[in-house]
PDB file of N, CA and C in Angstrom:
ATOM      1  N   UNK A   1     -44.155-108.293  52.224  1.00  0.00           N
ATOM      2  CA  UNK A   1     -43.121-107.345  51.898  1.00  0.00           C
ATOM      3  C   UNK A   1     -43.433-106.789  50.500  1.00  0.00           C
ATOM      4  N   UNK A   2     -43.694-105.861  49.981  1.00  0.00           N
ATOM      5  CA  UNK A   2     -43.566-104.760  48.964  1.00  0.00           C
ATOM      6  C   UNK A   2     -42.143-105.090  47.892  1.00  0.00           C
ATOM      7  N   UNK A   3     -42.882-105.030  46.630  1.00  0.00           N
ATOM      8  CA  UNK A   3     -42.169-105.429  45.705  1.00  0.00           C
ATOM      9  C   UNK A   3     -40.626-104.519  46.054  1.00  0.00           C
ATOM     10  N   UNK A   4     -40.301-103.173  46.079  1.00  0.00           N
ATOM     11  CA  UNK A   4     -39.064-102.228  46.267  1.00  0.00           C
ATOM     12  C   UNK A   4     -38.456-102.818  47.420  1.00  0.00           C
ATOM     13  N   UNK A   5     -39.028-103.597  48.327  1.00  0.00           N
ATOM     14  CA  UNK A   5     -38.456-103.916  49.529  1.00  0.00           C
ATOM     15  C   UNK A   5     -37.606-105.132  48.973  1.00  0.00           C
ATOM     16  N   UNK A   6     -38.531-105.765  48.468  1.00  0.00           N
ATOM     17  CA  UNK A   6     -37.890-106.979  47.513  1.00  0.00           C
ATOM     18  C   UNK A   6     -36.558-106.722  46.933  1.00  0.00           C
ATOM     19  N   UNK A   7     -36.714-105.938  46.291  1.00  0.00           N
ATOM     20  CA  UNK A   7     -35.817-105.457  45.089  1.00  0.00           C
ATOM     21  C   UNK A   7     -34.282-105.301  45.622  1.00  0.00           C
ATOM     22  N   UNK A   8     -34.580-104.349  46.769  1.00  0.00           N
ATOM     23  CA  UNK A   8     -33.514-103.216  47.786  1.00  0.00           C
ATOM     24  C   UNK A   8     -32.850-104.886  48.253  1.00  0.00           C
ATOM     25  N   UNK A   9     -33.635-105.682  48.765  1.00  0.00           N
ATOM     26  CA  UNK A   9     -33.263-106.632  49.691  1.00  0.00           C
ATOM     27  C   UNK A   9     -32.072-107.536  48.630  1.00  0.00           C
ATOM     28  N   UNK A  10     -32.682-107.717  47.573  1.00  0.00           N
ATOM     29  CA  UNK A  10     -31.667-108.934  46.607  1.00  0.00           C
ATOM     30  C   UNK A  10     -31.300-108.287  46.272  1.00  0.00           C
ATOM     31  N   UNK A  11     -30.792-106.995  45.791  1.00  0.00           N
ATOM     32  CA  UNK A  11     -30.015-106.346  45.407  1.00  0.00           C
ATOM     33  C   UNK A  11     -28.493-106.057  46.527  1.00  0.00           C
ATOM     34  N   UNK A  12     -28.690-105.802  47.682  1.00  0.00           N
ATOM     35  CA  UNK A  12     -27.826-105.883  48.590  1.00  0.00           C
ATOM     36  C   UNK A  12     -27.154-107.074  48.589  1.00  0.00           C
ATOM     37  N   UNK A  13     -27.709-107.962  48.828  1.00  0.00           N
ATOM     38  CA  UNK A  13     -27.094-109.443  48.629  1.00  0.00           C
ATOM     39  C   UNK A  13     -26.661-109.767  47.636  1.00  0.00           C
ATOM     40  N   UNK A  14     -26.930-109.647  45.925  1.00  0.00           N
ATOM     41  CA  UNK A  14     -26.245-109.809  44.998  1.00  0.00           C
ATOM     42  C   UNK A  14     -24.632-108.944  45.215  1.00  0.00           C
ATOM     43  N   UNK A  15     -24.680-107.507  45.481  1.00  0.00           N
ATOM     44  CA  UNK A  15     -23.570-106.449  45.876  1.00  0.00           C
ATOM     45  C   UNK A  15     -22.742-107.228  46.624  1.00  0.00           C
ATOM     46  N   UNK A  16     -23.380-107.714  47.694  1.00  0.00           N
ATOM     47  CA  UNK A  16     -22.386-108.326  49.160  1.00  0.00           C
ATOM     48  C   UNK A  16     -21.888-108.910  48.919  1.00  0.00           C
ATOM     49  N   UNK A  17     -22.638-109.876  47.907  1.00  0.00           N
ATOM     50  CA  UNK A  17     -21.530-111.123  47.744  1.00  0.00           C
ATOM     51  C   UNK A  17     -20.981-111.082  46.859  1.00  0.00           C
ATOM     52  N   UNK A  18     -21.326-110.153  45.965  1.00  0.00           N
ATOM     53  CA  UNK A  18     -20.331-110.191  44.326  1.00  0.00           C
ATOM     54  C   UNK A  18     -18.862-109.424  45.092  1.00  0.00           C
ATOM     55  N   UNK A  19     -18.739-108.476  46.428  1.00  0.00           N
ATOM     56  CA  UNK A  19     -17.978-107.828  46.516  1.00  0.00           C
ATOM     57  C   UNK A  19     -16.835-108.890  47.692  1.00  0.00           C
ATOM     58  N   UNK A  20     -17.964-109.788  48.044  1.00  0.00           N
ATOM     59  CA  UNK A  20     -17.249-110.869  49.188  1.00  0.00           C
ATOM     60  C   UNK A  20     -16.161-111.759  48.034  1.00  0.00           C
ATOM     61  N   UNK A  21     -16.720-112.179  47.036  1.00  0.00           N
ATOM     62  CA  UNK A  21     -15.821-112.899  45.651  1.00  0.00           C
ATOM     63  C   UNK A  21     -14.598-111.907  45.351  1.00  0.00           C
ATOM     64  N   UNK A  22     -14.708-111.226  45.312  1.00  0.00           N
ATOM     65  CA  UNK A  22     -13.537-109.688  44.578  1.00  0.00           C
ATOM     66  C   UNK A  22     -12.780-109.928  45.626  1.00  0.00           C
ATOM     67  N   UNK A  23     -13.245-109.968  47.274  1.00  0.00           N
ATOM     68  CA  UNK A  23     -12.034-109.615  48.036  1.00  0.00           C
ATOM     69  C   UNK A  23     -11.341-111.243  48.374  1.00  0.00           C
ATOM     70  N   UNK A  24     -12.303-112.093  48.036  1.00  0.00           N
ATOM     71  CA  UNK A  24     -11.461-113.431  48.488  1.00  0.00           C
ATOM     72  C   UNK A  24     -10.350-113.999  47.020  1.00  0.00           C
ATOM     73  N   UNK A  25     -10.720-113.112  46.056  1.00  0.00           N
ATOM     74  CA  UNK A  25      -9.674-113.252  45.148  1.00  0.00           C
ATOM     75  C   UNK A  25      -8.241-112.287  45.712  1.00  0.00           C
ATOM     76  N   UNK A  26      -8.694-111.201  46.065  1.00  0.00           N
ATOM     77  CA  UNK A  26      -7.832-110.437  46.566  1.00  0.00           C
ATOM     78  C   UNK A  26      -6.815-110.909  47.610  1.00  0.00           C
ATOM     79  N   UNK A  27      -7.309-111.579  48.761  1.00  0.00           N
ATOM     80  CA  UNK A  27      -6.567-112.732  49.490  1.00  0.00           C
ATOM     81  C   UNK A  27      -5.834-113.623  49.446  1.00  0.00           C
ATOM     82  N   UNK A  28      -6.123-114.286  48.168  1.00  0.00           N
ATOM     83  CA  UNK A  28      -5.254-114.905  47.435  1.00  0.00           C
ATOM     84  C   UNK A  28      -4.198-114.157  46.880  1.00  0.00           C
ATOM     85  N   UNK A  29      -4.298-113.823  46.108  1.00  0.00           N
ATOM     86  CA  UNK A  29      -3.601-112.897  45.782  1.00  0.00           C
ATOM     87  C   UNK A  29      -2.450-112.142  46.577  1.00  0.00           C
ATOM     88  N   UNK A  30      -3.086-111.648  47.155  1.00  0.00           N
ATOM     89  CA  UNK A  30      -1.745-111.069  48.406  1.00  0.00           C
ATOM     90  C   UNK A  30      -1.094-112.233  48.873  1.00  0.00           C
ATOM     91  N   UNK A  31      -1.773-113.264  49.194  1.00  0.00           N
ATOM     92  CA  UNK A  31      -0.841-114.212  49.777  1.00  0.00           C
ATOM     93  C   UNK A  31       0.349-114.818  48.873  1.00  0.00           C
ATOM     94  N   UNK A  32      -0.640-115.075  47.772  1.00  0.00           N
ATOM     95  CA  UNK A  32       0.323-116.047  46.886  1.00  0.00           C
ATOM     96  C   UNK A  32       1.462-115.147  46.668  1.00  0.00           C
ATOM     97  N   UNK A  33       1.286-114.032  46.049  1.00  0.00           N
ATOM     98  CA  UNK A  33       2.087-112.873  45.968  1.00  0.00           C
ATOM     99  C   UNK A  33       3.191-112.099  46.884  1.00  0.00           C
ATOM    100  N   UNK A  34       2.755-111.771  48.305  1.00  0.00           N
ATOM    101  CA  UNK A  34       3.651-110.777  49.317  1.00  0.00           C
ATOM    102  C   UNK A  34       3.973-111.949  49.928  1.00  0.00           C
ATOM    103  N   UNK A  35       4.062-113.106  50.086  1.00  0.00           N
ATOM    104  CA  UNK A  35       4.701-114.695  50.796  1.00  0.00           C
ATOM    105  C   UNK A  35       6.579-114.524  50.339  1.00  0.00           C
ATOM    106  N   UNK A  36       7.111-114.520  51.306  1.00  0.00           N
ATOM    107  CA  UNK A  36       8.647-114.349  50.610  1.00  0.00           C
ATOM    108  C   UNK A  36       8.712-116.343  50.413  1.00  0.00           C
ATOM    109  N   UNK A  37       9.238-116.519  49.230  1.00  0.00           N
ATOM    110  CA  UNK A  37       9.400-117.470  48.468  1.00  0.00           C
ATOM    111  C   UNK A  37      10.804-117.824  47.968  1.00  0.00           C
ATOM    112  N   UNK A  38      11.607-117.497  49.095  1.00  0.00           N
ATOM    113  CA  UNK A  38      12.936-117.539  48.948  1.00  0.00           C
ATOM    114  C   UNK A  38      13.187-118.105  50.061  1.00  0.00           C
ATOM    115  N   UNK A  39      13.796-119.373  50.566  1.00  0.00           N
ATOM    116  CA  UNK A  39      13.639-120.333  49.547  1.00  0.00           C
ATOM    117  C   UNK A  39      12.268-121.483  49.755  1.00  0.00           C
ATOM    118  N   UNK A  40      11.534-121.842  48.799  1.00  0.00           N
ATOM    119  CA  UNK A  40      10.730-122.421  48.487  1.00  0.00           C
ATOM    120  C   UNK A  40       9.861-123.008  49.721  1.00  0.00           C
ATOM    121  N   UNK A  41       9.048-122.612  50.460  1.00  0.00           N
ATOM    122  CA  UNK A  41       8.248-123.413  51.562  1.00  0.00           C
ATOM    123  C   UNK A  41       7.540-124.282  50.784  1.00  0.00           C
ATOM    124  N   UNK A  42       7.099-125.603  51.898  1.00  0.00           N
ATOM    125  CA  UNK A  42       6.453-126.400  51.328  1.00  0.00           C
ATOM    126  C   UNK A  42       4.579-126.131  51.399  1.00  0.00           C
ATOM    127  N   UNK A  43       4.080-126.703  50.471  1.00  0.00           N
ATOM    128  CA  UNK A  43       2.728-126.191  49.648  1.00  0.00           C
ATOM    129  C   UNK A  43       1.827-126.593  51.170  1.00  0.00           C
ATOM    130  N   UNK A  44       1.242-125.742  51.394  1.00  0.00           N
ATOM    131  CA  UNK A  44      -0.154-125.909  52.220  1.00  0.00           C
ATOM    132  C   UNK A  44      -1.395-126.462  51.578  1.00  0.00           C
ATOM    133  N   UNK A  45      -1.205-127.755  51.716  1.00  0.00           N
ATOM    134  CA  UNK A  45      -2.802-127.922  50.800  1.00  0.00           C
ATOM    135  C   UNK A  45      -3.879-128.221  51.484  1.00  0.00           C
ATOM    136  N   UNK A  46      -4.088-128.078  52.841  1.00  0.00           N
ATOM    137  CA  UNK A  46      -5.190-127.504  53.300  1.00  0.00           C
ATOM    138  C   UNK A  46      -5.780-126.041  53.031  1.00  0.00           C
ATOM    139  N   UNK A  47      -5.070-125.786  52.967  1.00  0.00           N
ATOM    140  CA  UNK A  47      -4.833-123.560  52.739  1.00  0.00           C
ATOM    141  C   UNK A  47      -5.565-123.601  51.238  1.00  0.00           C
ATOM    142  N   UNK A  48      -4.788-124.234  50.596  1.00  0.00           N
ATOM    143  CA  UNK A  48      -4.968-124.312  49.006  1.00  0.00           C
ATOM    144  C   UNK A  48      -6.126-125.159  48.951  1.00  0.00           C
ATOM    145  N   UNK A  49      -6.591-125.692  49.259  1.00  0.00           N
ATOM    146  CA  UNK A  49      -7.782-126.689  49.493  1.00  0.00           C
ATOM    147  C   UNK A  49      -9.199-125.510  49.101  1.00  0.00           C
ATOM    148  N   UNK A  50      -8.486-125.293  50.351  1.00  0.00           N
ATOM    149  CA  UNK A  50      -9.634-124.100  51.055  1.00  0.00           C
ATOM    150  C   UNK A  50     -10.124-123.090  49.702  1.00  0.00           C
ATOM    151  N   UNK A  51      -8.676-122.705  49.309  1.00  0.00           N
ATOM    152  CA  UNK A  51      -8.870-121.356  48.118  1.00  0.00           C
ATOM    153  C   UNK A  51      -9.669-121.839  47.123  1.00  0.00           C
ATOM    154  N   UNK A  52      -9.218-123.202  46.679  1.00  0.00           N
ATOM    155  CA  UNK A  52     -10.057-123.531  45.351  1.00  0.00           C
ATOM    156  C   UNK A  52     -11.550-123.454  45.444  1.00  0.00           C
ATOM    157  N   UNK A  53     -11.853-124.025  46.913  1.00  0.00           N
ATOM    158  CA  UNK A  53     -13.095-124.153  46.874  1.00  0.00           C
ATOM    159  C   UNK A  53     -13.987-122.762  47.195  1.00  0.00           C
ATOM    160  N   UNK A  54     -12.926-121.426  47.359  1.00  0.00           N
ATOM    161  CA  UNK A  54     -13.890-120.569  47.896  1.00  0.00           C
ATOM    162  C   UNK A  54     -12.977-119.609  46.098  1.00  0.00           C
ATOM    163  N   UNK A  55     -12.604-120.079  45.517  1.00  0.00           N
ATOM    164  CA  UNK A  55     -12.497-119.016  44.235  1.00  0.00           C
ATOM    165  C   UNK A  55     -12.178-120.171  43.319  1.00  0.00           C
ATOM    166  N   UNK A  56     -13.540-120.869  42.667  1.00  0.00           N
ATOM    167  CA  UNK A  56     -13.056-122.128  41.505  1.00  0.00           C
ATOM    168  C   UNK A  56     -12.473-121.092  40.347  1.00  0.00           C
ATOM    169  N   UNK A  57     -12.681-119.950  40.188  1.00  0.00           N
ATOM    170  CA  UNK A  57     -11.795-119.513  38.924  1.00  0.00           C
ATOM    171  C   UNK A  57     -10.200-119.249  38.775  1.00  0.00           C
ATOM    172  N   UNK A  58      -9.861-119.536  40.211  1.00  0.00           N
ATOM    173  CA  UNK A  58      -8.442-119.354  40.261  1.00  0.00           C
ATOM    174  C   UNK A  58      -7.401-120.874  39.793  1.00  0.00           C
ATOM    175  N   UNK A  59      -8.588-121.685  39.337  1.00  0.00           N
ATOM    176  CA  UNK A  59      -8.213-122.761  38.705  1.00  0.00           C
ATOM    177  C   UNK A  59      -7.699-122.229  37.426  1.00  0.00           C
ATOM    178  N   UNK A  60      -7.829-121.223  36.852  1.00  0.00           N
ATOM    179  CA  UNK A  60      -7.646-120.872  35.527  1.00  0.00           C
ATOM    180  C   UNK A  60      -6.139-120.437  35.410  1.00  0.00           C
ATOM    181  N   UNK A  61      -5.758-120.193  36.630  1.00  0.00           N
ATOM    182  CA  UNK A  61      -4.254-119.922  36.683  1.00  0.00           C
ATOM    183  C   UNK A  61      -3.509-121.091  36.614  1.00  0.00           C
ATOM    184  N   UNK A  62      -3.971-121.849  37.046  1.00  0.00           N
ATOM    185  CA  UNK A  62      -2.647-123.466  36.080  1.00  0.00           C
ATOM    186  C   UNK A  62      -2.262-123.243  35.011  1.00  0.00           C
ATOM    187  N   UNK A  63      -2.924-123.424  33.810  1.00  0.00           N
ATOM    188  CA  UNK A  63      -2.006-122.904  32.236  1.00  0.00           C
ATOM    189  C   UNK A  63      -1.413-122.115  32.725  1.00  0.00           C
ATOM    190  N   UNK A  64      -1.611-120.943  33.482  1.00  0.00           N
ATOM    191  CA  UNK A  64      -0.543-119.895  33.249  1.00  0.00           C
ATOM    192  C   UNK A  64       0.444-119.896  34.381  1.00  0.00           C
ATOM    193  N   UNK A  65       1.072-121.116  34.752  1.00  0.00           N
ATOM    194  CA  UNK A  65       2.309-121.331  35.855  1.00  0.00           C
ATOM    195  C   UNK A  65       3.529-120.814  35.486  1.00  0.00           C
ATOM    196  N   UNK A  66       3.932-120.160  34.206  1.00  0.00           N
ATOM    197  CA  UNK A  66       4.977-119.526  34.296  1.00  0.00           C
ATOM    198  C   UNK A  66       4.813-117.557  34.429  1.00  0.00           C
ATOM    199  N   UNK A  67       3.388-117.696  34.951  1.00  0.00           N
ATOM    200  CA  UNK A  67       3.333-116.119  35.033  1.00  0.00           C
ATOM    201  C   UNK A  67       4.258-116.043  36.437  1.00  0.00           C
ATOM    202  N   UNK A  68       5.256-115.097  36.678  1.00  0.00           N
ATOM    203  CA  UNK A  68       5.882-114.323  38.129  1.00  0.00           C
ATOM    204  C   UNK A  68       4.997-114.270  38.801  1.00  0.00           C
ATOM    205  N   UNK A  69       5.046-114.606  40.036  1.00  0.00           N
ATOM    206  CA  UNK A  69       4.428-113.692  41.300  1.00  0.00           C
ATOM    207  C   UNK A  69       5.309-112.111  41.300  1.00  0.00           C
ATOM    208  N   UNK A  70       4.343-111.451  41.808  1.00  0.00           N
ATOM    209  CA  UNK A  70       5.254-109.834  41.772  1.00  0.00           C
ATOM    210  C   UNK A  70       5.548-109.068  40.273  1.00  0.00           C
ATOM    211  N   UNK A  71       4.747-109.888  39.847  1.00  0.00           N
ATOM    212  CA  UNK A  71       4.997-108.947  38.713  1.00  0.00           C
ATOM    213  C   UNK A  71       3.566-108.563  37.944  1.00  0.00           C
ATOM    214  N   UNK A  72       3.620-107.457  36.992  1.00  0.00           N
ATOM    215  CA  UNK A  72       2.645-106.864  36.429  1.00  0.00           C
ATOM    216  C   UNK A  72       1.526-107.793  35.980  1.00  0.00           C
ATOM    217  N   UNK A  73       1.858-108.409  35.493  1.00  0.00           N
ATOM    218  CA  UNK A  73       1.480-109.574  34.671  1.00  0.00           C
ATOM    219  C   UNK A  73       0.276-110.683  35.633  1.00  0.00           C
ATOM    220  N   UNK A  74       1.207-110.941  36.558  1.00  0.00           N
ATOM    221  CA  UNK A  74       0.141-111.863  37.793  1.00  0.00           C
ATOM    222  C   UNK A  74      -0.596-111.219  38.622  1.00  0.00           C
ATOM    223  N   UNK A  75      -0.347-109.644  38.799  1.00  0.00           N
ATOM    224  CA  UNK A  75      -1.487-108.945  39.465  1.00  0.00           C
ATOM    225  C   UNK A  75      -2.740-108.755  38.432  1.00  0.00           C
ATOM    226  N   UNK A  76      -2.324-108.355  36.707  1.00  0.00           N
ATOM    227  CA  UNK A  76      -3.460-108.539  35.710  1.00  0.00           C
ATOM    228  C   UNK A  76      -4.254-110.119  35.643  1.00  0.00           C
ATOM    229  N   UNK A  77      -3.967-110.752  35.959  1.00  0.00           N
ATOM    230  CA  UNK A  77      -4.515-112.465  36.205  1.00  0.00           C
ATOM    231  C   UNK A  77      -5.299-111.995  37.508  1.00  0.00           C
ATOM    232  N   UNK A  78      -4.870-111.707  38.773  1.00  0.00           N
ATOM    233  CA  UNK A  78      -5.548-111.887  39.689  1.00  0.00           C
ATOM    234  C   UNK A  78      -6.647-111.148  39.739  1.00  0.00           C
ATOM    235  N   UNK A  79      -6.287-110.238  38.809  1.00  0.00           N
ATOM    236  CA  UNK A  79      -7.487-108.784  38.778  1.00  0.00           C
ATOM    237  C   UNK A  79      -8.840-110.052  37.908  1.00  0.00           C
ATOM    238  N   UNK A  80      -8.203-110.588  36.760  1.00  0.00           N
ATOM    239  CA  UNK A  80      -9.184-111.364  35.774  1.00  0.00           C
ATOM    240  C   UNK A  80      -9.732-112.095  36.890  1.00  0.00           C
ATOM    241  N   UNK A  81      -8.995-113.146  37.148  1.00  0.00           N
ATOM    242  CA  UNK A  81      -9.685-113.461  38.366  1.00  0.00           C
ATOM    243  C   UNK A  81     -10.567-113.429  39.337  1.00  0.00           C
ATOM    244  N   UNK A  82     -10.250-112.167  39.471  1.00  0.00           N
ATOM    245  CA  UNK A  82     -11.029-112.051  40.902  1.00  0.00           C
ATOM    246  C   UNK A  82     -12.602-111.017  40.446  1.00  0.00           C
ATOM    247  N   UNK A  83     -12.587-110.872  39.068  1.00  0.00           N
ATOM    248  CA  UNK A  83     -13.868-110.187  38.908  1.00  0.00           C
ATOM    249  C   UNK A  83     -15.124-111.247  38.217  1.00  0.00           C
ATOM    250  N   UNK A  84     -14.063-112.542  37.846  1.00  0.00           N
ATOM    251  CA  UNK A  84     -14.549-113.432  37.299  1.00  0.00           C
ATOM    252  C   UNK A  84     -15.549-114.430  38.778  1.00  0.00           C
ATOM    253  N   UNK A  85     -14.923-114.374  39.359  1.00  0.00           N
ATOM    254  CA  UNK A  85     -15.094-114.724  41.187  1.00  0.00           C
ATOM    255  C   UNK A  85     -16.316-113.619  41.669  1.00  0.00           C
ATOM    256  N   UNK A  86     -15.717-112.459  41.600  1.00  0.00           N
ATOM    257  CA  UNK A  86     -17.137-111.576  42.016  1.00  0.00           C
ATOM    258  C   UNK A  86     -18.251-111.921  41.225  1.00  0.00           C
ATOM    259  N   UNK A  87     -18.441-111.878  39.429  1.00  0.00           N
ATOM    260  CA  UNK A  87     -18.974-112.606  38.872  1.00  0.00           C
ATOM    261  C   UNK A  87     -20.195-113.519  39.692  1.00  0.00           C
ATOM    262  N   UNK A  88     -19.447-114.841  39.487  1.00  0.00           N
ATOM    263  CA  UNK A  88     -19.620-115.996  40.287  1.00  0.00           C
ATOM    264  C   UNK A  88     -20.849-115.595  41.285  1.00  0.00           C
ATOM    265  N   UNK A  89     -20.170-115.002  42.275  1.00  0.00           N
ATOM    266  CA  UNK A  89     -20.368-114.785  43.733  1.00  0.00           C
ATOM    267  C   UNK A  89     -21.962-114.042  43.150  1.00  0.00           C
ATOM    268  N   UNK A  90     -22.050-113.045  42.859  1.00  0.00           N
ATOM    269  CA  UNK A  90     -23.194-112.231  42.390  1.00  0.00           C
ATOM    270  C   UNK A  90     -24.185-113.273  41.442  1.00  0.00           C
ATOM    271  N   UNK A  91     -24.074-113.913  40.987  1.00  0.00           N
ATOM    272  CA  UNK A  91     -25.140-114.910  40.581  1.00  0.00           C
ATOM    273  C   UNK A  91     -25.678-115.834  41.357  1.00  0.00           C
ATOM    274  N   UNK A  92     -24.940-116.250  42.135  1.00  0.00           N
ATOM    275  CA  UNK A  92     -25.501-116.886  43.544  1.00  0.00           C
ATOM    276  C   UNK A  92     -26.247-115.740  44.674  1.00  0.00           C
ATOM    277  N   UNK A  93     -25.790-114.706  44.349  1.00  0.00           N
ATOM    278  CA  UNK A  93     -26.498-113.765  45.520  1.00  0.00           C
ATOM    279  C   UNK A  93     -27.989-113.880  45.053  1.00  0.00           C
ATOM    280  N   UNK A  94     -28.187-113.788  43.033  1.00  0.00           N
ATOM    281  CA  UNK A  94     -29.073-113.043  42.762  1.00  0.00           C
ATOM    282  C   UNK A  94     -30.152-114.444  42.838  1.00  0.00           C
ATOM    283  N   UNK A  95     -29.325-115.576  42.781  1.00  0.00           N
ATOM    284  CA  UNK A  95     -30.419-117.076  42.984  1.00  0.00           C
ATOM    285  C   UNK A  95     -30.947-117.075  44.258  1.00  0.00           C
ATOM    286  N   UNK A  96     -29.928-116.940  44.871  1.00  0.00           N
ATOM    287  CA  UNK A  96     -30.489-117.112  47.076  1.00  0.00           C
ATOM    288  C   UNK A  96     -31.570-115.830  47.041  1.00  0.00           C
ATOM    289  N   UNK A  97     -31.531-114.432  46.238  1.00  0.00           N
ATOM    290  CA  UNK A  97     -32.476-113.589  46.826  1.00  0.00           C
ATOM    291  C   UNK A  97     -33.640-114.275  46.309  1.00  0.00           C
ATOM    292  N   UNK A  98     -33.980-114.413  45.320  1.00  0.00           N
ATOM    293  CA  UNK A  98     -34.924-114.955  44.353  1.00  0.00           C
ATOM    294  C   UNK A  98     -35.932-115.939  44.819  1.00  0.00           C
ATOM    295  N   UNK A  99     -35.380-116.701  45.891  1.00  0.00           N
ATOM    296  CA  UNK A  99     -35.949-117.824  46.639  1.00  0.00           C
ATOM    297  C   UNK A  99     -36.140-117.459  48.052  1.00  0.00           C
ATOM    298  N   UNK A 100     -34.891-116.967  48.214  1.00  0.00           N
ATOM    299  CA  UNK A 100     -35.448-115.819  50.324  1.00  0.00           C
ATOM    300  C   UNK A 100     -36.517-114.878  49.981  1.00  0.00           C
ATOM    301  N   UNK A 101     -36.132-113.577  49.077  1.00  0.00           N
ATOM    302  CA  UNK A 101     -37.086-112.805  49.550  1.00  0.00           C
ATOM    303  C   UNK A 101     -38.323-113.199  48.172  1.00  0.00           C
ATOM    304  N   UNK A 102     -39.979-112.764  48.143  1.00  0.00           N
ATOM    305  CA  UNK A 102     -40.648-112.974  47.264  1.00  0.00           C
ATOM    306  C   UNK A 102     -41.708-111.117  47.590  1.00  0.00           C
ATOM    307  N   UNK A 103     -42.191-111.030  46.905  1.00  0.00           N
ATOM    308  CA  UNK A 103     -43.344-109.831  47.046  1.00  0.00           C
ATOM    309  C   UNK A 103     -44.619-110.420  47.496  1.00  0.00           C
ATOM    310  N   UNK A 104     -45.170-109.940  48.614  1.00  0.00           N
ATOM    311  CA  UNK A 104     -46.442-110.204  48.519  1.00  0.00           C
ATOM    312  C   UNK A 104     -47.674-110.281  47.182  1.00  0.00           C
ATOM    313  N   UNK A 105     -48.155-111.425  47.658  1.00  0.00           N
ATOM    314  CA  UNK A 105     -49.205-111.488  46.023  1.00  0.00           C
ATOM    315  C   UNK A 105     -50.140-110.377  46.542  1.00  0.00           C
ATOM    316  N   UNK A 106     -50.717-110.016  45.429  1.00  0.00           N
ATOM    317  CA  UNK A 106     -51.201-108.823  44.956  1.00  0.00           C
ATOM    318  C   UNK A 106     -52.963-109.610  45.340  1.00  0.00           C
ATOM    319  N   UNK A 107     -53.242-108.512  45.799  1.00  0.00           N
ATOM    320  CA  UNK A 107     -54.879-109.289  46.110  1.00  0.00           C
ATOM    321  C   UNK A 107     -55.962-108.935  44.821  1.00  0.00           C
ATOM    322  N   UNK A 108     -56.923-109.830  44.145  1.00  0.00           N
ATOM    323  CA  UNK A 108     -57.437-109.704  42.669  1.00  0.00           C
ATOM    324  C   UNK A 108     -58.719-109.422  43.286  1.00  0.00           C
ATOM    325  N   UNK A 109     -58.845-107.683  42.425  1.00  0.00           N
ATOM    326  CA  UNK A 109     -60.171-107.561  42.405  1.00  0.00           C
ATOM    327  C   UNK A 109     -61.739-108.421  42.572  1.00  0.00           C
ATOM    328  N   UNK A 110     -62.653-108.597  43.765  1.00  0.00           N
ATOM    329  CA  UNK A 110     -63.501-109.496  43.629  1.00  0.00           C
ATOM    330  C   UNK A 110     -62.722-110.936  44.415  1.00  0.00           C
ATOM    331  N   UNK A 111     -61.679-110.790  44.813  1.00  0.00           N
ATOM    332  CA  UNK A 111     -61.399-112.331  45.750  1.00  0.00           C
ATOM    333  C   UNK A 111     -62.125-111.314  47.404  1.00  0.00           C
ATOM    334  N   UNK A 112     -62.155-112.304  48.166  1.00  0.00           N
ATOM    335  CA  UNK A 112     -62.115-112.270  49.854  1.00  0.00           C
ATOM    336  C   UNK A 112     -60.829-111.431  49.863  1.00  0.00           C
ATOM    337  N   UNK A 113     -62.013-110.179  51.084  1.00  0.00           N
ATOM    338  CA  UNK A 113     -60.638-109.147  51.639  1.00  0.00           C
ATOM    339  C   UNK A 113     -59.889-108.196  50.772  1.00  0.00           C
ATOM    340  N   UNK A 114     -60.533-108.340  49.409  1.00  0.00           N
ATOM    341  CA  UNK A 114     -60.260-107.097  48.137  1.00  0.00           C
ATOM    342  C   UNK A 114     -61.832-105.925  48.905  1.00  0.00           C
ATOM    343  N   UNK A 115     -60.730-104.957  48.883  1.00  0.00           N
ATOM    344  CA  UNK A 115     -61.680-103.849  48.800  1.00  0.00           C
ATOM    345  C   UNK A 115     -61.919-103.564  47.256  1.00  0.00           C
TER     346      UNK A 115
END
């Protein structure tokens, strides 16, 4: 494969997944958020299980347990959040391309099969 092929290839995958992080913050988000919470259901911690392990930066929202859901304030957190998560997500894309795709080695003047 050709170095640009390379390039095009981990580059998509860094995108995909930095944009797969953004929207699984976003998920959260809506949930924790548009969930009517009147009066108080009890905590899903399989659900919540799940979230931590697919957005560890939404751990960062503990200190801030007296931010509102629904309000200005906790959609600016989720936004921090969730770019901090895309973040994330895009550094792992750019490690997995790095190791999937490689460029063909370049053939050295004077080896076998160099014109």
């Amino acid at each position: 494969m050709d170095a640009s092929t390379v390039r095009r290839k981990r580059w998509r995958l860094t995108i995909g997944l930095a944009a797969m992080g953004f929207v699984m913050a976003a998920v959260i988000w809506a949930y924790s958020d548009l969930r009517d919470s009147s009066p108080p259901k009890p905590l899903n911690f399989p659900l919540w299980t799940a979230f931590m392990i697919l957005c560890p930066p939404s751990l960062l929202s503990i200190p801030l347990i007296d931010v509102e859901p629904g309000s200005a304030d906790f959609a600016i957190m989720w936004l921090v959040i969730g770019l901090l998560n895309s973040g994330l997500y895009a550094v792992i894309g750019m490690i997995v391309g790095r190791f999937r795709w490689k460029p063909d080695s370049q053939t050295v003047a004077g080896a076998p099969g160099a014109v």
